[in-house]
Protein backbone atom coordinates (compact mmCIF):
# COMPACT_ATOMS: atom_id res chain seq x y z
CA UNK A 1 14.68 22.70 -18.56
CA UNK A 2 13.27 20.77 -21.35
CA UNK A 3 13.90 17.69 -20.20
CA UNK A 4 11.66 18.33 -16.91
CA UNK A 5 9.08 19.47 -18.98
CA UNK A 6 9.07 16.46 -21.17
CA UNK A 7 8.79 14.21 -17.89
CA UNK A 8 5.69 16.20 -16.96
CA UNK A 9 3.85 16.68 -20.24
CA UNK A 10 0.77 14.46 -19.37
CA UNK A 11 0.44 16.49 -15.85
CA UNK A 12 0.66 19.88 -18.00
CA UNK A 13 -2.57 19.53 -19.88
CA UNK A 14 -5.34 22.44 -20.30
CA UNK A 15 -8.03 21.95 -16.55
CA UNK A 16 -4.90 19.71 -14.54
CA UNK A 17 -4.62 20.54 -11.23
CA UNK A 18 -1.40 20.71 -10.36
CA UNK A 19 1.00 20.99 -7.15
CA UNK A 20 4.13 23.12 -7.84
CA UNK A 21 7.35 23.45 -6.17
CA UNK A 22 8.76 26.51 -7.63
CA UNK A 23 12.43 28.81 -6.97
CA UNK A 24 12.68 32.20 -7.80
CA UNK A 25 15.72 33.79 -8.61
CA UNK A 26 16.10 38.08 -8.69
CA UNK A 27 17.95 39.98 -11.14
CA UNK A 28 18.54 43.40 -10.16
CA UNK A 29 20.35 43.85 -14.05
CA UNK A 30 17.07 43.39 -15.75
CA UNK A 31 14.71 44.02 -12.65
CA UNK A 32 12.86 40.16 -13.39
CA UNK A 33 11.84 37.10 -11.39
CA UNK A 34 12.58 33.86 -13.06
CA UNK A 35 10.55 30.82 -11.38
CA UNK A 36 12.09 27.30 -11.95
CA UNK A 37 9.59 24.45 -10.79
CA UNK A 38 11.38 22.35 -9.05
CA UNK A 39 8.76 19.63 -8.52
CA UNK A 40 5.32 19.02 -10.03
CA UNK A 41 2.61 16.46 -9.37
CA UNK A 42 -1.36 16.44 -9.81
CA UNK A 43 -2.84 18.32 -7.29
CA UNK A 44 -5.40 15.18 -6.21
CA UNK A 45 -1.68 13.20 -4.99
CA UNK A 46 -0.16 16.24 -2.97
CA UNK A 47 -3.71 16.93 -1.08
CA UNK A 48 -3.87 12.96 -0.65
CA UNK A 49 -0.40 13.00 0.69
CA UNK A 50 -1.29 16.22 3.09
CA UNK A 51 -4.63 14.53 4.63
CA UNK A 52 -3.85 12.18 7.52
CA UNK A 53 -7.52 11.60 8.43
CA UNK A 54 -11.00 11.50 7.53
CA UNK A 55 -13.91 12.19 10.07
CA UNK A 56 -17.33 10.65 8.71
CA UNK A 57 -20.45 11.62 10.15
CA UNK A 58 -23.88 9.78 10.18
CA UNK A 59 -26.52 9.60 12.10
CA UNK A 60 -28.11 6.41 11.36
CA UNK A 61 -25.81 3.28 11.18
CA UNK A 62 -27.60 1.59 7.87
CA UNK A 63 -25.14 3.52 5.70
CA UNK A 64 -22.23 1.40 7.78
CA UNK A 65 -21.74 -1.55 5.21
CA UNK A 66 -21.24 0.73 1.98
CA UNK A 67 -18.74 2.88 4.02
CA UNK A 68 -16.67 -0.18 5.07
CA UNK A 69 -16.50 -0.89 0.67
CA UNK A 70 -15.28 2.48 0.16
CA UNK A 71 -12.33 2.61 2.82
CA UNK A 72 -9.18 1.18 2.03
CA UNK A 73 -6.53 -0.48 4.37
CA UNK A 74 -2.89 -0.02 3.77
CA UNK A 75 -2.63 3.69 3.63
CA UNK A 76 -0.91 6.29 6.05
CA UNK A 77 -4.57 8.06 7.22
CA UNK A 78 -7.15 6.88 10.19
CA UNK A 79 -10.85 6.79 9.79
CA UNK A 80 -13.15 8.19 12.58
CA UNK A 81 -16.95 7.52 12.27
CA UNK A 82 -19.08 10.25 14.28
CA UNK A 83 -22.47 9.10 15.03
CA UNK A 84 -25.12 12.06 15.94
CA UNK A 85 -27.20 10.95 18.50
CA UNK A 86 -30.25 12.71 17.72
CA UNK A 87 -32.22 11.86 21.01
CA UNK A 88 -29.23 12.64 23.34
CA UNK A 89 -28.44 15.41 21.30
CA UNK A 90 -24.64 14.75 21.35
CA UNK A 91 -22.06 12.92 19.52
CA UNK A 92 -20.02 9.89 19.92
CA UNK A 93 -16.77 9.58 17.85
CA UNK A 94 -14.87 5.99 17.43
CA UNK A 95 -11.65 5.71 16.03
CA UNK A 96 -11.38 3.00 13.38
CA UNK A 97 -8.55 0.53 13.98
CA UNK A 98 -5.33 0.09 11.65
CA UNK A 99 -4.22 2.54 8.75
CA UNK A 100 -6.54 3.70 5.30
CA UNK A 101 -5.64 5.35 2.27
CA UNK A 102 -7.03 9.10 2.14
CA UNK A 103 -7.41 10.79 -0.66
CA UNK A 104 -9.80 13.50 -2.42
CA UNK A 105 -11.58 10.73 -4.33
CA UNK A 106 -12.22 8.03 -0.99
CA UNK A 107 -13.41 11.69 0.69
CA UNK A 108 -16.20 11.93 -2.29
CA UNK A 109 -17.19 8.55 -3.03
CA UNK A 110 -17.93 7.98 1.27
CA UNK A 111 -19.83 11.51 1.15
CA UNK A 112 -21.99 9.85 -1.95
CA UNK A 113 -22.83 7.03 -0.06
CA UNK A 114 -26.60 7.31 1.13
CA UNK A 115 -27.05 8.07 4.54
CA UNK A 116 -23.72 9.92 5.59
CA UNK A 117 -23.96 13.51 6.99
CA UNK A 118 -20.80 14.74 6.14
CA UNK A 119 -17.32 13.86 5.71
CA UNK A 120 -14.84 15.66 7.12
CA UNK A 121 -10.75 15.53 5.77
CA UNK A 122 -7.91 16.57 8.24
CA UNK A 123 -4.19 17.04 7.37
């Protein structure tokens, strides 16, 4: 419908990601599939929507103070920091307290900071 389409115009741009809910509908006359989208939104929103945590590993705890600038409160995700002991050769994992946005671009800008291992997104 051309009204839905005019609502999503700035999503529908040449190298968007996007998320699509989509119908299809047979018809055994003509042997063709029509698809109706039923929903769209930018792909970075529905993957921040489907992560519920992030898992951030390090194994030194200098990098600590940039992570806590990157992470922000008020979200619907958790935040566990997983510290590699390298002399006991194991791992301890601590569950940050209260709730933190998660998205694709927190995820990135923690695994830039200097210092962290890897970061790790769960939905």
């Amino acid at each position: 419908d051309a009204e839905k389409l005019a609502d999503w115009r700035d999503e529908l741009e040449p190298g968007r990601s996007v998320f699509l809910a989509v119908s299809a509908e047979y018809d055994p006359e003509t042997d063709d599939i029509r698809l109706r989208i039923g929903a769209l939104e930018p792909l970075e929103e529905a993957a921040a929507r489907a992560a519920h945590s992030i898992r951030v590993f390090l194994d030194a705890p200098e990098p600590l103070e940039r992570l806590a600038g990157r992470l922000e409160a008020g979200g619907e995700g958790t935040v566990a920091l997983v510290l590699m002991l390298k002399d006991a050769r194991r791992e301890v994992e601590v569950q940050l307290p209260g709730q933190y946005r998660v998205t694709p671009e927190i995820a990135g800008a923690i695994k830039a900071v200097p210092g962290i291992v890897h970061v790790e997104t769960v939905g």
